[in-house]
Protein backbone atom coordinates (compact mmCIF):
# COMPACT_ATOMS: atom_id res chain seq x y z
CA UNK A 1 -154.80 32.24 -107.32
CA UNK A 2 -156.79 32.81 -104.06
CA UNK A 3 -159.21 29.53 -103.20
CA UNK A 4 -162.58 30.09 -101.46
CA UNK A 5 -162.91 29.05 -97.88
CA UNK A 6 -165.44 26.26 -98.96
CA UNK A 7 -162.76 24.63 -100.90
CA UNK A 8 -160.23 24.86 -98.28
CA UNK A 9 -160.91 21.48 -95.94
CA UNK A 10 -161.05 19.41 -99.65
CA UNK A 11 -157.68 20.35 -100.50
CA UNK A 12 -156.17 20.10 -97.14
CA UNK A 13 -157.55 16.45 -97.47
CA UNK A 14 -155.95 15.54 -100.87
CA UNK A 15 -152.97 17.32 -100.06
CA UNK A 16 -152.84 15.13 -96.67
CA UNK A 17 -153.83 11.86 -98.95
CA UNK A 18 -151.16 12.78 -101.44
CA UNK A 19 -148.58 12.79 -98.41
CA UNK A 20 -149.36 9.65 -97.06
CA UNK A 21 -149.34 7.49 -100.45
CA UNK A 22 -145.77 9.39 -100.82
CA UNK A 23 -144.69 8.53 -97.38
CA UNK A 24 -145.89 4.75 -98.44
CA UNK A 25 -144.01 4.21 -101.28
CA UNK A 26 -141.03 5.49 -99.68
CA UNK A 27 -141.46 2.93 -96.97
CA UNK A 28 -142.58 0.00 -99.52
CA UNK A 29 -139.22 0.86 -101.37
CA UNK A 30 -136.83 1.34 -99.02
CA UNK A 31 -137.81 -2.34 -97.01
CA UNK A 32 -137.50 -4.20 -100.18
CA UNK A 33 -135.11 -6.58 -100.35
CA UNK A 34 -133.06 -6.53 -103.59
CA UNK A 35 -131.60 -9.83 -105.56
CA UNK A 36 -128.82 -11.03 -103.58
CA UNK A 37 -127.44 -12.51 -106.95
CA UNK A 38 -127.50 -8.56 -108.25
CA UNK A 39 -124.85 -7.94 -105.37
CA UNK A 40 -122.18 -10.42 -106.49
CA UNK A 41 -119.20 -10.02 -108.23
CA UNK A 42 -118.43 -12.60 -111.67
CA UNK A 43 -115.94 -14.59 -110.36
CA UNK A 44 -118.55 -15.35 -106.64
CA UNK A 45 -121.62 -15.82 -109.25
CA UNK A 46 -119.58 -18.27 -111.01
CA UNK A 47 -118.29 -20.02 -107.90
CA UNK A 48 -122.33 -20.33 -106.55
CA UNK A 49 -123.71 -21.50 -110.08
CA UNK A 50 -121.03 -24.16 -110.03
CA UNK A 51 -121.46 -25.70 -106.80
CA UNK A 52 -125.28 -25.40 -107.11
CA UNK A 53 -124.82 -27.79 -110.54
CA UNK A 54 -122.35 -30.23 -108.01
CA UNK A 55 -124.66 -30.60 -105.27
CA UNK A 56 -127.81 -31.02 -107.83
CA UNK A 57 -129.50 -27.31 -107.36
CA UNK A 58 -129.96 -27.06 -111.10
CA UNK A 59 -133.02 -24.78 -110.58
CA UNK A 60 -130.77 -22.57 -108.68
CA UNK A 61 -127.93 -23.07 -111.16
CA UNK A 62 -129.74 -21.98 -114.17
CA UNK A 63 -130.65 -19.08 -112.40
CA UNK A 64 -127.54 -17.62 -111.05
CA UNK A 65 -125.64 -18.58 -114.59
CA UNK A 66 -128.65 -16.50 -116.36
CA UNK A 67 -128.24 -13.49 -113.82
CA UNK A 68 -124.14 -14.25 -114.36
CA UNK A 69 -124.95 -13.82 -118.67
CA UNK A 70 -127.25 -10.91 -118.07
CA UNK A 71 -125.04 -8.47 -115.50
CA UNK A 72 -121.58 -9.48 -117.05
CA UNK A 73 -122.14 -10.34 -121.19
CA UNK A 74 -118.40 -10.68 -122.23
CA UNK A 75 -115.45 -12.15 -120.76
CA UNK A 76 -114.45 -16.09 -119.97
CA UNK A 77 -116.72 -16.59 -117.16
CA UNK A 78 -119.76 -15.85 -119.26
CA UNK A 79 -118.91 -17.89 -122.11
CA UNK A 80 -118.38 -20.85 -120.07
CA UNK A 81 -121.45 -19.91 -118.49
CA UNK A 82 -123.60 -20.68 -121.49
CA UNK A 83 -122.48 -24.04 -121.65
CA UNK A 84 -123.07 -24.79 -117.62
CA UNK A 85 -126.32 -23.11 -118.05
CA UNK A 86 -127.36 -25.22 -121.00
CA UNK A 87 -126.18 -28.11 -118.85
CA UNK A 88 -128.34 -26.85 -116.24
CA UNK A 89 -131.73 -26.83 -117.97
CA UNK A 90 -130.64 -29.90 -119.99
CA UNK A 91 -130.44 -31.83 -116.01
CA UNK A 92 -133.43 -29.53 -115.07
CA UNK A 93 -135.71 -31.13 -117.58
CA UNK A 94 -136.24 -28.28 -119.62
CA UNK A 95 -134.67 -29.31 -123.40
CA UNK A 96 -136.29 -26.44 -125.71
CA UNK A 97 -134.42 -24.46 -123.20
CA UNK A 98 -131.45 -26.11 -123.40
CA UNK A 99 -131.15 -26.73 -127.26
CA UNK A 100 -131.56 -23.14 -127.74
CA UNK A 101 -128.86 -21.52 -125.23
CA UNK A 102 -126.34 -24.17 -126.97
CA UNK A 103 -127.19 -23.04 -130.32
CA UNK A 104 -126.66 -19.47 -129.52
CA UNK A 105 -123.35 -20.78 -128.07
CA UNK A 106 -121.92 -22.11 -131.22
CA UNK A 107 -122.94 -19.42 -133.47
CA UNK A 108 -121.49 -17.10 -131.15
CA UNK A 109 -117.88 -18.75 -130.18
CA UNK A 110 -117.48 -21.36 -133.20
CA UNK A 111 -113.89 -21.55 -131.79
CA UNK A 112 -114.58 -22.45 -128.70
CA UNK A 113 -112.21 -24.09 -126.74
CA UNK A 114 -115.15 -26.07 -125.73
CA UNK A 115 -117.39 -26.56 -128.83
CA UNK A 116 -116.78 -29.99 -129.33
CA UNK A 117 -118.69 -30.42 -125.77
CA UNK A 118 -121.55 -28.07 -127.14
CA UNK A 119 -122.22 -30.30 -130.00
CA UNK A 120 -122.04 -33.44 -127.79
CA UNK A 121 -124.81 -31.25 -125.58
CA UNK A 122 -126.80 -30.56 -128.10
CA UNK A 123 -126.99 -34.48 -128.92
CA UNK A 124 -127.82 -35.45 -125.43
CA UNK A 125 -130.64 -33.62 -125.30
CA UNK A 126 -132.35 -35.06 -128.09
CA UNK A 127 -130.68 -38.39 -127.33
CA UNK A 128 -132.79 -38.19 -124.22
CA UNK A 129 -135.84 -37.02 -125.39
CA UNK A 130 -136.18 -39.59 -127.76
CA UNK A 131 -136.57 -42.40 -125.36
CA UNK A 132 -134.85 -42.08 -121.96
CA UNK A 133 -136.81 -42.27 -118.85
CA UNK A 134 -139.93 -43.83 -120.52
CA UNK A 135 -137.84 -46.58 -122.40
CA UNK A 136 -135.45 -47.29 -119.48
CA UNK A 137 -137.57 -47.69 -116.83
CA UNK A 138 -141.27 -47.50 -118.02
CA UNK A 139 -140.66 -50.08 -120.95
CA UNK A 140 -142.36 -48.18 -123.52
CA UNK A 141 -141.12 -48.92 -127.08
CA UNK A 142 -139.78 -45.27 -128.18
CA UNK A 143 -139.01 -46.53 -131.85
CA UNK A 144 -143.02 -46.42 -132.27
CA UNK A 145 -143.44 -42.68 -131.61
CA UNK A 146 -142.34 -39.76 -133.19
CA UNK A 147 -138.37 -40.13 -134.63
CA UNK A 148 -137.73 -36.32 -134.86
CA UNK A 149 -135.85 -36.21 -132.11
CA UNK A 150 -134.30 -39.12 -132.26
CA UNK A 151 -133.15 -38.16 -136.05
CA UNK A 152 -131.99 -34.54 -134.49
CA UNK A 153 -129.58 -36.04 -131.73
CA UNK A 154 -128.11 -38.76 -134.67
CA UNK A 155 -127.63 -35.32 -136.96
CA UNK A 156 -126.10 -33.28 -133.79
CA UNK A 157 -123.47 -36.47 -133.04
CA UNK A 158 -122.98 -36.74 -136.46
CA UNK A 159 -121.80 -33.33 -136.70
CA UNK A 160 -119.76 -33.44 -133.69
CA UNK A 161 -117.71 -36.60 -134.96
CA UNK A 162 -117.32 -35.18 -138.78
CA UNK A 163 -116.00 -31.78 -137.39
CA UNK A 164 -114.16 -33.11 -134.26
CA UNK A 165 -113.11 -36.74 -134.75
CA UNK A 166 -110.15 -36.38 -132.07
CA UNK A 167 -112.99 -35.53 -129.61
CA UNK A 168 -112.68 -37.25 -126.18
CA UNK A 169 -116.75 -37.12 -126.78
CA UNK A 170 -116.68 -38.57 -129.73
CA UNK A 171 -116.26 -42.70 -129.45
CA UNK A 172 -119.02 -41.94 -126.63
CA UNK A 173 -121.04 -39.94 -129.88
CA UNK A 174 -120.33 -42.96 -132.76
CA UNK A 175 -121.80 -45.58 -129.94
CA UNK A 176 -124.86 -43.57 -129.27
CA UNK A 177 -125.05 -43.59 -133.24
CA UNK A 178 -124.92 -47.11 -133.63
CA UNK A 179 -127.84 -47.25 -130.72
CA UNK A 180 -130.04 -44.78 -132.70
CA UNK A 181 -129.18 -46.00 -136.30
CA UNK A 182 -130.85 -49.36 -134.70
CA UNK A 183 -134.03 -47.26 -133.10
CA UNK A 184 -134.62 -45.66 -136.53
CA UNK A 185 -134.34 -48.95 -138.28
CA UNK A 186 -136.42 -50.54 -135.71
CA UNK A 187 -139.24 -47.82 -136.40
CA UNK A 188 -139.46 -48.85 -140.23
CA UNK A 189 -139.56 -52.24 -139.48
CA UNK A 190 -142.43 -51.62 -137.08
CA UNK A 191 -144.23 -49.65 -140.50
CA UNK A 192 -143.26 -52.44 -142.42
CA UNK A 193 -144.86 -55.07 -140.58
CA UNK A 194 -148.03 -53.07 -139.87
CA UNK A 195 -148.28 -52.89 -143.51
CA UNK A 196 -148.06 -56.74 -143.64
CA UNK A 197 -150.28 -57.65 -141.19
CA UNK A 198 -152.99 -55.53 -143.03
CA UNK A 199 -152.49 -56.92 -146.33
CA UNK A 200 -150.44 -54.27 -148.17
CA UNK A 201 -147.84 -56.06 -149.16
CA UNK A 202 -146.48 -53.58 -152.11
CA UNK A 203 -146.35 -51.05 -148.93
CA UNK A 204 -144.42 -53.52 -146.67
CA UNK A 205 -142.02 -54.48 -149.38
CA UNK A 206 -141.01 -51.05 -150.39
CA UNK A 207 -140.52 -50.31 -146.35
CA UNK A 208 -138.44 -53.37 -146.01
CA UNK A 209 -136.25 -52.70 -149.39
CA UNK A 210 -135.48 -49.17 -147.67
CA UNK A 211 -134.48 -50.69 -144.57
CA UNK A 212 -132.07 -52.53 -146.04
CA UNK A 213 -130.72 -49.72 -148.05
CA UNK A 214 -130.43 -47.30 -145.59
CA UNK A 215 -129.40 -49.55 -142.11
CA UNK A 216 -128.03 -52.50 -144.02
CA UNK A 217 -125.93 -53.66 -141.01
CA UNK A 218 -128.38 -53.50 -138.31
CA UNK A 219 -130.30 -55.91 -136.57
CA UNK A 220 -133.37 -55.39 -138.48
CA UNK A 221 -132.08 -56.39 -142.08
CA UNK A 222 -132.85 -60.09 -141.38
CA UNK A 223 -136.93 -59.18 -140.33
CA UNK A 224 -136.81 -57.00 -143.32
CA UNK A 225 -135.90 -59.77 -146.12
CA UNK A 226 -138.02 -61.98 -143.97
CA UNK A 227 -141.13 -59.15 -144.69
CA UNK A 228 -139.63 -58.86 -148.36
CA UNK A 229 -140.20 -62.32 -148.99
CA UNK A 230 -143.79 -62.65 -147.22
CA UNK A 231 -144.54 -59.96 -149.51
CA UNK A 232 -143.25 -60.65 -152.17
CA UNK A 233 -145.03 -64.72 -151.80
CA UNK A 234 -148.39 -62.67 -151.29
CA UNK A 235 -147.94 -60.32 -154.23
CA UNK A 236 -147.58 -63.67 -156.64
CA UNK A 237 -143.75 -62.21 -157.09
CA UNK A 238 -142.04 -65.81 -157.25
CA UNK A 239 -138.60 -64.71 -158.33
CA UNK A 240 -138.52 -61.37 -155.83
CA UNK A 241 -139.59 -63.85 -153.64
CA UNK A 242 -137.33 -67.01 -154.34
CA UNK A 243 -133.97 -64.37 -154.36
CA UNK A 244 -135.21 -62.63 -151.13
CA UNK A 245 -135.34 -65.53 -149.49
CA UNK A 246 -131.66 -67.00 -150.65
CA UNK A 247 -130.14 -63.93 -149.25
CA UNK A 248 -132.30 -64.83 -146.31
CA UNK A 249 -130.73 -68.06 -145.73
CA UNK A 250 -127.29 -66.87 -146.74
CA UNK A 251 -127.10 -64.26 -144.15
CA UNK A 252 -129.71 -65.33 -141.59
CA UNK A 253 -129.46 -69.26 -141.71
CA UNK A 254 -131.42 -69.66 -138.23
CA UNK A 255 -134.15 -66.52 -138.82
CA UNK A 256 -137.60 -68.01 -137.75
CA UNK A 257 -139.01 -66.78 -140.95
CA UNK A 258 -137.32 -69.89 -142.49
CA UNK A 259 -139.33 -72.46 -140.34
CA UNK A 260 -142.54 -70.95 -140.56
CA UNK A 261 -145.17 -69.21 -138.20
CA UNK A 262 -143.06 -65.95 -138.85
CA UNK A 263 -144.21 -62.95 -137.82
CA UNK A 264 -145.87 -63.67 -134.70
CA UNK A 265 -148.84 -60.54 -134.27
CA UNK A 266 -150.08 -60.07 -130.17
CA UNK A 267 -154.00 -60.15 -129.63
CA UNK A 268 -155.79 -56.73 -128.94
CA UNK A 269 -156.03 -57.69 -125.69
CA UNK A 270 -153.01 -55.94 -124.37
CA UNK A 271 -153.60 -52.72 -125.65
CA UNK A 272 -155.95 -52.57 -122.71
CA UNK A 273 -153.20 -52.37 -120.52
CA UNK A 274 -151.20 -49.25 -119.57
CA UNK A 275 -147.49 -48.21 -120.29
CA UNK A 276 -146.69 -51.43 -122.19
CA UNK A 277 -144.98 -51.62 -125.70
CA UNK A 278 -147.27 -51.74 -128.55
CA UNK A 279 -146.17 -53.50 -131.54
């Protein structure tokens, strides 16, 4: 196909702007510097996500064990991987993260060498998301927010003590039990005495009967037959009342219910001031 003369300098021009964007990418390409991490053989991206988790790189750590899972999918190195990178983004703040890599890990190696470990994971993280920083060092009172998580990480020990008693995680698991058995009680009694200051006492009762039933060894019982029988006194209930109370004295001789002035309710006041418990 012949072109006219008048169309000649227009296509020597595209033809020269076509070169150059060529002659660009090639250049663009060829100085771009590739993942060092892509370069690495198993065993050296193992070595380098391990001592980034020692020295406290966990950023770094989750994301040479994640380029470690997605260049080499089978074989030891990656399996343990999983569980150092759920580690990682468990120490890296990032819990949705970490919850979910260690649930892939146990439905994908139940017979893990390891899975007793995964399961005491899995309850850390929701251990620690239930209250941690903010109730350690903040002083906020954890057992008046939301118990999901702190039901979760009692259900994840749980499981690892039923299916692993022999565990050398699991006497650390039953303790952190006992601690959260007394957080959950703790959060009904803190229902059942809002019900009592306002007046609904059938509420209150019911709360306190149900702490008893389900956490009858923990601290709380003896505020929740004191609540019972402050209930039961307001609801005109005199035998409830009278046999509350004898338990009460039976099993909580020095409660302060028993002299009077029991509950005592804060003023409004300090809900003016930040980061304090509420109750």
């Amino acid at each position: 196909m012949r072109v006219s003369s008048s169309l000649r300098p227009f296509l020597r021009l595209a033809l020269l702007a076509l070169f150059v964007a060529l002659a660009g990418c090639s250049l663009f390409h060829r100085g771009k510097k590739g993942d060092p991490l892509d370069t690495l053989s198993v065993e050296q991206l193992y070595q380098q996500g391990n001592e980034a988790l020692q020295s406290g790189n966990n950023d770094y750590a989750v994301r040479t064990f994640q380029r470690l899972i997605a260049r080499f999918p089978f074989g030891p190195y990656t399996e343990q991987s999983q569980l150092n990178l759920a580690y990682a983004q468990y120490k890296s703040d990032k819990p949705d993260d970490a919850y979910s890599t260690i649930n892939r890990f146990i439905k994908t190696y139940p017979t893990h060498r390891h899975i007793d470990y995964a399961y005491y994971l899995r309850g850390l993280v929701n251990f620690n998301r239930s209250g941690g920083f903010l109730e350690r060092y903040v002083g906020l009172d954890m057992t008046q927010r939301d118990q999901a998580n702190l039901r979760q990480s009692f259900d994840d020990f749980g499981a690892l003590v039923t299916r692993y008693p022999q565990s050398r995680y699991a006497a650390d698991a039953r303790q952190r039990m006992v601690h959260l058995r007394n957080m959950m009680a703790q959060a009904d009694l803190n229902i059942a005495l809002f019900y009592l200051k306002r007046g609904a006492y059938v509420a209150s009762s019911n709360r306190a009967k149900a702490i008893l039933e389900t956490y009858p060894q923990t601290p709380q019982a003896g505020d929740a037959l004191a609540i019972m029988v402050e209930s039961y006194v307001k609801l005109g209930q005199e035998k409830l009342a009278a046999d509350a109370k004898r338990v009460l004295e039976l099993n909580y001789p020095d409660h302060p219910a028993l002299k009077g002035g029991w509950p005592h309710y804060r003023s409004n006041w300090w809900k003016l001031i930040p980061l304090q418990n509420r109750g």
